[in-house]
Every structure is written in structure tokens, then in C-alpha cells.
Protein backbone atom coordinates (compact mmCIF):
# COMPACT_ATOMS: atom_id res chain seq x y z
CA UNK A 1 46.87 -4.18 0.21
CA UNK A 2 43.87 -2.16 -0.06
CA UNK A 3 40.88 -2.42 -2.58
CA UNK A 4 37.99 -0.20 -2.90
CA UNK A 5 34.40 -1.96 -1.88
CA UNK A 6 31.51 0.07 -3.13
CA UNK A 7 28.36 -0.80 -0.61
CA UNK A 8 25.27 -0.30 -3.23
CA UNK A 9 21.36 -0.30 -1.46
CA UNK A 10 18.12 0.32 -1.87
CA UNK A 11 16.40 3.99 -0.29
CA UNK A 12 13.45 4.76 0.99
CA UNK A 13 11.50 6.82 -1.98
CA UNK A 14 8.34 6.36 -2.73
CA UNK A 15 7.14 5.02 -4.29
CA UNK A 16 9.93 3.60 -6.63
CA UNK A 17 13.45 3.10 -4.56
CA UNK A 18 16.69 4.57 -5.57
CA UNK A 19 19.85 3.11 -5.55
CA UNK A 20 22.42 4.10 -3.28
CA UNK A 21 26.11 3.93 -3.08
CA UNK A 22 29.37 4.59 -1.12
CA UNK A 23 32.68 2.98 -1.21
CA UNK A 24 34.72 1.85 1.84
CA UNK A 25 38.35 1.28 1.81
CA UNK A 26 39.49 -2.22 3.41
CA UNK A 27 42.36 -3.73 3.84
CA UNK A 28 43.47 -7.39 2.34
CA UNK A 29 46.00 -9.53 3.20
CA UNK A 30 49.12 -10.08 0.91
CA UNK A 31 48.17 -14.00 0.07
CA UNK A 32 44.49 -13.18 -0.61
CA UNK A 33 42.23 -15.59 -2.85
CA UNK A 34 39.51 -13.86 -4.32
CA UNK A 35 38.02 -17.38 -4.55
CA UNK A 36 37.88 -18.42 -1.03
CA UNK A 37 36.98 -14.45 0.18
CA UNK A 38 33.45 -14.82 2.08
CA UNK A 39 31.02 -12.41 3.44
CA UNK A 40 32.38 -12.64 6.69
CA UNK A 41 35.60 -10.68 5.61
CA UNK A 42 33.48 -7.20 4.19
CA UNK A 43 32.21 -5.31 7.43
CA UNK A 44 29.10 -3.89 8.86
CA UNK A 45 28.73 0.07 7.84
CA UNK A 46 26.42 2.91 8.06
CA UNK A 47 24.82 5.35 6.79
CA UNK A 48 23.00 8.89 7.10
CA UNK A 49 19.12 7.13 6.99
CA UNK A 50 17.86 10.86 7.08
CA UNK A 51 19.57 11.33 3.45
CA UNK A 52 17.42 8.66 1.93
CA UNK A 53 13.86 8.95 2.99
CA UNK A 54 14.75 6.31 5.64
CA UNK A 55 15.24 7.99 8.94
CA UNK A 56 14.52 10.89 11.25
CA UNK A 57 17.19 13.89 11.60
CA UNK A 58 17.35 13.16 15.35
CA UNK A 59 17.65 9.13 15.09
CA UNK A 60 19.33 8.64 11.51
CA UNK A 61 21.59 6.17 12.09
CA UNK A 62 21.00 3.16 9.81
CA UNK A 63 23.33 0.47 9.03
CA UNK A 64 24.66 -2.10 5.98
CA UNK A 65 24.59 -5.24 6.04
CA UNK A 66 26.53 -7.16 2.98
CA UNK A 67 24.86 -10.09 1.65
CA UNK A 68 26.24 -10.67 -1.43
CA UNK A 69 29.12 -9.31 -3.07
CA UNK A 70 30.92 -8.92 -7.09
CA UNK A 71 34.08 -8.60 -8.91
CA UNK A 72 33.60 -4.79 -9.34
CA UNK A 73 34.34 -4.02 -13.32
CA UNK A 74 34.05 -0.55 -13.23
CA UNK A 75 37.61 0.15 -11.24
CA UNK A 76 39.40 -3.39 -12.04
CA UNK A 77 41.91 -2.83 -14.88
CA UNK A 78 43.41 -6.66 -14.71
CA UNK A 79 46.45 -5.81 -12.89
CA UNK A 80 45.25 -6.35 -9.06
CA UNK A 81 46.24 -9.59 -7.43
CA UNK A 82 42.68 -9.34 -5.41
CA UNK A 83 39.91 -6.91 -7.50
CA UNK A 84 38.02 -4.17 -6.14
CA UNK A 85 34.56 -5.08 -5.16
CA UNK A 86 30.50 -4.14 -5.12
CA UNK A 87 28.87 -4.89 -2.44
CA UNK A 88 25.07 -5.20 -2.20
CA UNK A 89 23.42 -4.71 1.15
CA UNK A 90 20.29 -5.17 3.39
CA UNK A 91 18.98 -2.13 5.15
CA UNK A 92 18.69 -2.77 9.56
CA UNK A 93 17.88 -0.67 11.85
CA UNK A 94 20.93 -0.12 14.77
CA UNK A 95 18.57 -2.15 17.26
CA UNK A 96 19.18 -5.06 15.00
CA UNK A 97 15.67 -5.37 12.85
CA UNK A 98 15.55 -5.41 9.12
CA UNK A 99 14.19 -1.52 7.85
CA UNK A 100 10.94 -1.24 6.75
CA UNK A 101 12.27 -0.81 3.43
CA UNK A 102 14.10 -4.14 3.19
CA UNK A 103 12.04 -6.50 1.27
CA UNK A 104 15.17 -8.88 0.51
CA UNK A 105 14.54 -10.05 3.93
CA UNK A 106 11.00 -11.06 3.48
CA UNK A 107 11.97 -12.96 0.58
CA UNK A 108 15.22 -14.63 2.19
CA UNK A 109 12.43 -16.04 4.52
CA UNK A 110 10.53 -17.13 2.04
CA UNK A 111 13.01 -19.01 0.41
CA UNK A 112 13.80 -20.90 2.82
CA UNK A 113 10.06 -22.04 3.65
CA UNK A 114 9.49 -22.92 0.19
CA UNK A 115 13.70 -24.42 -1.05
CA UNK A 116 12.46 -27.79 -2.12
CA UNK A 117 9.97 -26.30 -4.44
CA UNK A 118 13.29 -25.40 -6.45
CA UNK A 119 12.02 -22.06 -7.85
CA UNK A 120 13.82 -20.61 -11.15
CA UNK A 121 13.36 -16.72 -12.23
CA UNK A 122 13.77 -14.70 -14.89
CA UNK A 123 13.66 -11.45 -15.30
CA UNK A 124 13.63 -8.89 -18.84
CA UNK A 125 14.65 -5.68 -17.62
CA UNK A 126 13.17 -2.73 -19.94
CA UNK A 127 14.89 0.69 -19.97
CA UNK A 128 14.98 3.74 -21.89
CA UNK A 129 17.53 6.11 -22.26
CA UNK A 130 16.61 10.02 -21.53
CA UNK A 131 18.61 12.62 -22.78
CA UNK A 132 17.76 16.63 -22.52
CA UNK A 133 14.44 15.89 -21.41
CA UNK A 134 13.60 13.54 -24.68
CA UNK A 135 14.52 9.60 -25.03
CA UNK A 136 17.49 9.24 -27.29
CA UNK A 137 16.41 8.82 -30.71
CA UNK A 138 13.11 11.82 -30.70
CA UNK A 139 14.28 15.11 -31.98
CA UNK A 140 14.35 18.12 -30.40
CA UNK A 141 11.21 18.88 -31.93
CA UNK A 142 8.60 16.69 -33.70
CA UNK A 143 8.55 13.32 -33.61
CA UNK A 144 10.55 10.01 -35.37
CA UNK A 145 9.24 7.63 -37.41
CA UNK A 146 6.82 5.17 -35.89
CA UNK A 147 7.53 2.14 -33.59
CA UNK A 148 8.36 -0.48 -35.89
CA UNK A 149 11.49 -0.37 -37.02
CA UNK A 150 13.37 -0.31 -33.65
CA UNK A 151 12.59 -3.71 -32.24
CA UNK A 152 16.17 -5.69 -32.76
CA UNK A 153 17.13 -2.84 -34.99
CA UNK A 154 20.34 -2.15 -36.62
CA UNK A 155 21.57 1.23 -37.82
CA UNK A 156 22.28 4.58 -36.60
CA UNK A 157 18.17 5.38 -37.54
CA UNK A 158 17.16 2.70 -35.18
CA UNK A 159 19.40 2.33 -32.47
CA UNK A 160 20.19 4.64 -29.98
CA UNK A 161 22.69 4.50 -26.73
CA UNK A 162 23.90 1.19 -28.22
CA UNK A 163 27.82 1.85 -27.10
CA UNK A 164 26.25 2.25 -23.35
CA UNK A 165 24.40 -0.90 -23.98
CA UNK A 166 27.51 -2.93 -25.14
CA UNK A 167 29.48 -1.56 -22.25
CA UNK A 168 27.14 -2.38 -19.56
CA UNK A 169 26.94 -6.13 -20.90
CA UNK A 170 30.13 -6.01 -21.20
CA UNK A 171 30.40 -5.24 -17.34
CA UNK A 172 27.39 -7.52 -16.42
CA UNK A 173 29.69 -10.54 -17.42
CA UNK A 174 32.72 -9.60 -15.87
CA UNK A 175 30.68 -9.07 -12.53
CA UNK A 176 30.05 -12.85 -13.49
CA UNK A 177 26.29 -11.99 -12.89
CA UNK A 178 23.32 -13.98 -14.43
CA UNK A 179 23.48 -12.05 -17.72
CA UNK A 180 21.43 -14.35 -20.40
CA UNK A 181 21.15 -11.19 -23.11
CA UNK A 182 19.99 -7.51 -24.70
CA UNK A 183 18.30 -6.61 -27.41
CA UNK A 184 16.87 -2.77 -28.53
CA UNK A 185 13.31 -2.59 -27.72
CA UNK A 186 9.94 -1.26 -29.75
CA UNK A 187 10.77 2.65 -29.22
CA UNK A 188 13.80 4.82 -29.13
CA UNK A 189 15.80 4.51 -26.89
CA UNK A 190 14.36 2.04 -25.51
CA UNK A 191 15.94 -1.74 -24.71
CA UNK A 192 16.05 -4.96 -22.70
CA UNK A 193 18.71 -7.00 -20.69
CA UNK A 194 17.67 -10.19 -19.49
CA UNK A 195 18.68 -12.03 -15.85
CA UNK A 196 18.13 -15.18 -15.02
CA UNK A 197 17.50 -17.83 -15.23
CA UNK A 198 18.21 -18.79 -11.43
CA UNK A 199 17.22 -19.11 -7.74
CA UNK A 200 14.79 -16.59 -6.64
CA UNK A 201 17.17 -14.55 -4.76
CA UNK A 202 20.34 -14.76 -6.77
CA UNK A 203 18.06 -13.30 -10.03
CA UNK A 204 16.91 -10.65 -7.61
CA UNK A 205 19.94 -9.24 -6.15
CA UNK A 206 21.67 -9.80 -10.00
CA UNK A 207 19.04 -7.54 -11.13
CA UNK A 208 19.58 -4.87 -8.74
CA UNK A 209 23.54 -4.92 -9.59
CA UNK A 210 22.86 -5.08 -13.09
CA UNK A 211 20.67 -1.76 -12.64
CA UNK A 212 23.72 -0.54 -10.55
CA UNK A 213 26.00 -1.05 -13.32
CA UNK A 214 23.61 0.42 -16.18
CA UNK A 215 23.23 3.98 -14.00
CA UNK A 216 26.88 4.46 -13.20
CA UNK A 217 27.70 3.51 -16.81
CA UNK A 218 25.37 5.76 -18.25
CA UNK A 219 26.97 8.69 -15.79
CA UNK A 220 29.49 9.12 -18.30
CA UNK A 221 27.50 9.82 -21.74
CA UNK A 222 25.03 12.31 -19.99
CA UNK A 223 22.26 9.78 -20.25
CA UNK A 224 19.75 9.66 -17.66
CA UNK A 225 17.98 5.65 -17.18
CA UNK A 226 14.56 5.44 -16.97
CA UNK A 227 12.61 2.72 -15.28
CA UNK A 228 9.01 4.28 -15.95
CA UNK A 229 6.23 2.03 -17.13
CA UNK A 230 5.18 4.70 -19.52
CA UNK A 231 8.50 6.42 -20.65
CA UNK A 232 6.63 8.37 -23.68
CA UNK A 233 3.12 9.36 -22.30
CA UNK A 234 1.65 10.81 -25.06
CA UNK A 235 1.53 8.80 -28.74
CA UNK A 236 1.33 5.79 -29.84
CA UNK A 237 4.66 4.33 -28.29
CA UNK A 238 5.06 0.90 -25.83
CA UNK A 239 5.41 1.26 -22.39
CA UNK A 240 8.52 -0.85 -20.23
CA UNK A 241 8.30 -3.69 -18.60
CA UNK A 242 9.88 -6.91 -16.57
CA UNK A 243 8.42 -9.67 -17.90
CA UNK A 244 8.95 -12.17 -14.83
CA UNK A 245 9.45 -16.17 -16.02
CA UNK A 246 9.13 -18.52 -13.22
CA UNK A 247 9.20 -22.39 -13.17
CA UNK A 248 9.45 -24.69 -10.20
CA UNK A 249 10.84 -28.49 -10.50
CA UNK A 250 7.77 -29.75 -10.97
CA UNK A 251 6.25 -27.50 -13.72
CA UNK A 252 9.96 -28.07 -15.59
CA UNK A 253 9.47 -32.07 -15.28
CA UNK A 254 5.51 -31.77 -16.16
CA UNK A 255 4.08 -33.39 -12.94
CA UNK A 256 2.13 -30.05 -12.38
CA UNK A 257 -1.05 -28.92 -14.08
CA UNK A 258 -0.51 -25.28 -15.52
CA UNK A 259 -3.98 -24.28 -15.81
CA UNK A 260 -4.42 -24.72 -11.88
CA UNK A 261 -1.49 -22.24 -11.60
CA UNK A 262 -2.89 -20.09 -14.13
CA UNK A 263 -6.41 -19.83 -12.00
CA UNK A 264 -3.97 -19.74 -8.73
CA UNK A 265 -2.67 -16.35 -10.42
CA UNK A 266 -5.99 -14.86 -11.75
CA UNK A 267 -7.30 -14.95 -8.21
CA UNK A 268 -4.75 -13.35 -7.14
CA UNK A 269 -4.75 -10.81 -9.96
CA UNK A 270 -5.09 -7.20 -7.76
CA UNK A 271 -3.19 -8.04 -5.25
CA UNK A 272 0.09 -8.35 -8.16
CA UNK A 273 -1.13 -5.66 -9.68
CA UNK A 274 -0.72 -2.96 -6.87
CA UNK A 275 2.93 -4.89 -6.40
CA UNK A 276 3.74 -4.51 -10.17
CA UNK A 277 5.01 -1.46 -10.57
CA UNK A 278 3.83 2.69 -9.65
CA UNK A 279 1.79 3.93 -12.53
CA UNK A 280 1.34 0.23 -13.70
CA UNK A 281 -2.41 1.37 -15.23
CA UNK A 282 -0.38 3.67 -17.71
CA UNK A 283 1.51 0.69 -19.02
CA UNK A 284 -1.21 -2.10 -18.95
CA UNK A 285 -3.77 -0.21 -20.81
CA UNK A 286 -4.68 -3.68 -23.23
CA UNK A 287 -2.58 -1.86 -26.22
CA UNK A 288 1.24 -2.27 -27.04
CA UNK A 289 1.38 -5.37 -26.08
CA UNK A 290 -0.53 -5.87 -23.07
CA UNK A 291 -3.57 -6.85 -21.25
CA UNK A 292 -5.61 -4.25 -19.26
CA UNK A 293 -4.86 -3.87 -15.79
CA UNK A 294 -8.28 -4.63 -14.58
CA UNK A 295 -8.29 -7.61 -17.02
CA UNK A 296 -6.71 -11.06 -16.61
CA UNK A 297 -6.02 -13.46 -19.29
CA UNK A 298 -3.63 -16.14 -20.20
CA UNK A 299 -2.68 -17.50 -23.82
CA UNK A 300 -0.19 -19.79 -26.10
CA UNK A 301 2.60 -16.91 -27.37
CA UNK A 302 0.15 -14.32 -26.84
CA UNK A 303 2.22 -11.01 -25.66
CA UNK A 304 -1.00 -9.11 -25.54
CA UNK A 305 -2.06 -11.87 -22.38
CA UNK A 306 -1.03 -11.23 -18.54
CA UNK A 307 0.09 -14.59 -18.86
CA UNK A 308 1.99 -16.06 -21.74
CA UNK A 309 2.11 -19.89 -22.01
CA UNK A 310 5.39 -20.10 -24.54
CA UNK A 311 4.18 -22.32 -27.57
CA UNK A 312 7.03 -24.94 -26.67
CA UNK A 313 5.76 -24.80 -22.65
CA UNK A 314 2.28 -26.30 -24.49
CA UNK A 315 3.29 -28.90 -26.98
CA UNK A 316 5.34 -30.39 -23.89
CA UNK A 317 3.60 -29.87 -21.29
CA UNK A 318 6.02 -28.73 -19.27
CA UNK A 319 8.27 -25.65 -18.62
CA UNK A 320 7.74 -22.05 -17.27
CA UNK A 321 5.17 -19.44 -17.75
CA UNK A 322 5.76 -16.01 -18.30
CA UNK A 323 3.67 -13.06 -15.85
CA UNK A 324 4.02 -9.81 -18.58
CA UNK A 325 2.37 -7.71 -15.63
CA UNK A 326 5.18 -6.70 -14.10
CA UNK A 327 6.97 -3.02 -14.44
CA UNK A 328 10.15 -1.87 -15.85
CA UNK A 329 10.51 0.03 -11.96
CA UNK A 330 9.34 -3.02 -10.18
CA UNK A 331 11.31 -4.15 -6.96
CA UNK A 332 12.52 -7.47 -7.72
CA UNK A 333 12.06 -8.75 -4.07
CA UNK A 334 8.32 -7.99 -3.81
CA UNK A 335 7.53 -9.25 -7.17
CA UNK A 336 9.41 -12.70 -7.14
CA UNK A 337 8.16 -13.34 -3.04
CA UNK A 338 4.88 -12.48 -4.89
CA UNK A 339 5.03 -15.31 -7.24
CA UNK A 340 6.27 -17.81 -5.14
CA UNK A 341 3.39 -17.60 -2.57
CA UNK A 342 0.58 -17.17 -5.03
CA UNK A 343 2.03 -20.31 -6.50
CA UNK A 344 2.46 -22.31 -4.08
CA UNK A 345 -0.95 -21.78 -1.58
């Protein structure tokens, strides 16, 4: 029998990688068991590295390696004995070392330095949807009503590209990914899906799928999916971000002091901040709902802080803590290896 895999990756652009994708035909055995199927089984491809900012005309071979791989939702109807797949890859070079532009593998490294910390992520993926130039919701000319209304909104005034929405949620679960929920954000057009919570990788590479899923879902409405910081530059609208939670066993059983990890992370501050996200100064300006970018400060449920302490983190004493710095456009790898090794020097 033979299923479709589609081999998804990350390019070279700068300063804010694309997603790539090509599907390879391979061949299954009769007896199957999508349950016992393992990495091993999906090959080693290739690609044309010149095409995506990540080789040389005269040297472009780069190649695919699979490291995880999903139920593909998109092209399973139900009726396959053994579904069609996506497969996310790392990027190598034919010599055998990771790209440049892999930063899984810096993370996978990581990891496994730092596995009996027991590290839990979240991520809340912003997004707005573009159509004809304009997110969906502004008119051709002028502009709508105020933020205000939008946030959670219900209504064909308030919420815009909700059938894509549905659909891709729809398609986040059936990938079985870590899908914990959406809502419609502060502006048109604008809303949030939310990964997690779960080891550092897993929430990183479910991220990247669940982006996967949004574009080639949004293919078929017209819409174009923005990841900018800054979506609607000029009035008074919020920016997007990815609001990165992040516990470790001992902050979830209270044996850690969060005010040490706090200071850990104010130290720190630039360095996260030039890892955050291009354009991250046209998000963080210390309006809608955020700190300035040259300004660090933590608070109890204060979304206007670089670091939120949620008010049932403080009456316990123990929990997570929640970095609003990062980017809608952020790559998840950088950001979460980030984390862990400002926590944990």
C-alpha cells in the first residue's frame, strides 16, 4: 500500500524562517500498525538548499532528517487501514552536520543535559489573518470600531476567519498534537491557539505543525497568516505575541524560590530580547499590553509586566510563570533552549 508523507521544515530566511514542504510517496506493508510505526520506517530525503536561502547553486544539496512524525488530517478521509502522514524534519548538511539553520538540534542537546529538571512549556500562538492587503475584519477603506469588542467575541461584527479557526483546531486534534485551546484576540482578525503544556521539545515541534496546519488550511479561503509582532502598524491596535509558560518540577512542587528566577531572567533580559522575535521593539512598546523592550518587570496578573506571576502561582507558592516577551514569529527552539538555560545557571 502506499500513503503520502508530507516532509514539512524550517528555511533559511531571515530573519523569520518559512516553512517548507514536499510529500514523498512510500510504500507500507499490508499488516501495518500505525501504532507500532517508528521513525526508523520514514527515510532520509533531500532537498534543493539553494531554493530556501540555505545553500549555494554549485553545492545545494541538503538533506531531511525525520524526527517526529503525525497522523496527517488534511488527506485522511477515515477509510485507510494505515493514514497518510506529516513529517517534521531537521535540516543536515550531506557531510553529516546539523545546518546552521537547525536550532532543534541545539535544543535536543539541551534537553538532554538538563532531563531531570523536568521542564514543562507552553506556548499561546498569536496570528492574524490578512486578506487583500488588510486583516480580515478592516474595510477597504477607513477603519472598524475600536479594539474592545473583539477579545472572545461572538458575532459576525467581531469575529473574523472563525470557520478557518474551527477547522484548523479541528485538525490540530486529529494530528493528536498538544492542542489545549483558541480564542479571537484584541483586533480583527486577530486570534490565539494555545500548545502545551509539555516537554520542551514535544511543545516545540507541536507548535511548528500546528503553524503547518494553520497555513495550508488557510490556502483555501485566500487568507494569508501573519506572524508579525506588529500586524497593524499604525493606530491604536495590539501587537501578537507567544506568551511562553514554563515550570520545572521543582517550581510546580514549591521547593524553588520564584523571585531568584525572576532576577535569573532580568539579568538576562537583552540577551531574550534579541531572541524574541524580528521587530520585537514594535510590539513591546509598554502599551497594549506590554512592557517596554528596554524595560524589565515582573508582577501578580499583570499583562502589562515581562513577567506575569499568575495570581494562583502566588497564593500557592508554587506553579509556572509566564515570559509575555516573546513574538508571535518567534522560533520555538531558540526561545524555549533560551529559557531553560537562563533558568537553570
Amino acid at each position: 500500500m502506499k500513503i503520502m508523507a508530507e516532509y514539512i521544515w524550517l528555511d533559511g530566511k531571515k530573519p523569520t524562517p518559512s516553512l517548507r514542504s514536499k510529500t514523498k510517496i512510500l510504500e507500507i506493508g499490508p499488516d501495518t500498525k500505525f501504532e507500532r510505526y517508528s521513525l526508523s520506517n520514514i527515510p532520509v530525503w533531500g532537498f534543493d538548499g539553494s531554493s530556501t536561502e540555505q545553500a549555494a547553486g554549485n553545492n545545494s544539496d541538503c538533506v531531511l532528517k525525520p524526527v517526529a512524525f503525525f497522523y496527517d488530517p488534511l488527506r485522511n478521509n477515515g477509510a485507510e487501514t494505515f493514514p497518510h502522514l506529516l513529517v517534521l524534519n531537521q535540516v543536515f548538511i550531506p557531510q553529516g552536520e546539523p545546518h546552521p539553520s537547525n536550532t532543534r538540534i541545539n535544543l535536543e542537546q539541551l534537553v538532554e543535559e538538563h532531563q531531570n529538571d523536568e521542564f514543562w512549556f507552553g506556548i499561546e500562538q498569536e496570528y492574524t489573518f490578512f486578506k487583500d492587503g488588510q486583516p480580515l475584519g478592516f474595510p477597504a477603506s477607513g477603519e472598524p470600531e475600536p479594539q474592545g469588542k473583539y477579545y472572545c467575541g461572538i458575532g459576525a461584527d467581531r469575529a473574523f476567519g472563525r470557520e478557518i479557526v474551527e477547522e484548523h483546531m479541528q485538525a490540530c486534534l486529529q494530528a493528536n498534537l498538544l492542542f489545549a485551546g483558541i480564542n479571537a484576540e484584541v483586533m480583527p482578525g486577530q486570534w490565539e491557539y494555545q500548545i502545551g503544556s509539555g516537554a520542551p521539545l514535544q511543545v516545540a515541534d507541536h507548535l511548528i505543525i500546528a503553524r503547518y496546519l494553520m497555513e495550508r488550511l488557510a490556502e483555501k479561503y485566500g487568507v494569508v497568516v501573519s506572524l508579525s509582532p506588529k500586524p497593524k502598524e499604525d493606530g491604536d491596535w495590539n501587537g501578537a505575541g507567544a506568551h511562553t509558560n514554563f515550570s520545572t518540577k521543582a517550581m510546580r512542587e514549591g521547593l524553588v524560590s520564584f523571585e531568584e528566577i525572576i532576577l535569573k531572567l532580568k539579568a538576562k533580559h537583552q540577551e531574550h530580547i534579541t531572541i524574541y522575535g524580528p521587530e520585537i521593539e514594535k510590539r513591546l512598546t509598554g502599551k497594549h499590553e506590554t512592557c517596554d523592550y528596554r524595560t524589565f518587570r515582573s508582577g501578580i496578573s499583570d499583562r502589562g509586566a515581562s513577567i506575569r506571576i499568575p495570581w494562583q502561582v502566588h497564593l500557592a507558592g508554587k506553579g509556572y510563570l509566564e515570559d509575555r516577551r516573546p513574538c508571535a514569529n518567534i522560533d520555538p527552539y531558540e526561545v524555549v533552549a533560551k529559557i531553560i538555560k537562563t533558568v537553570q545557571e
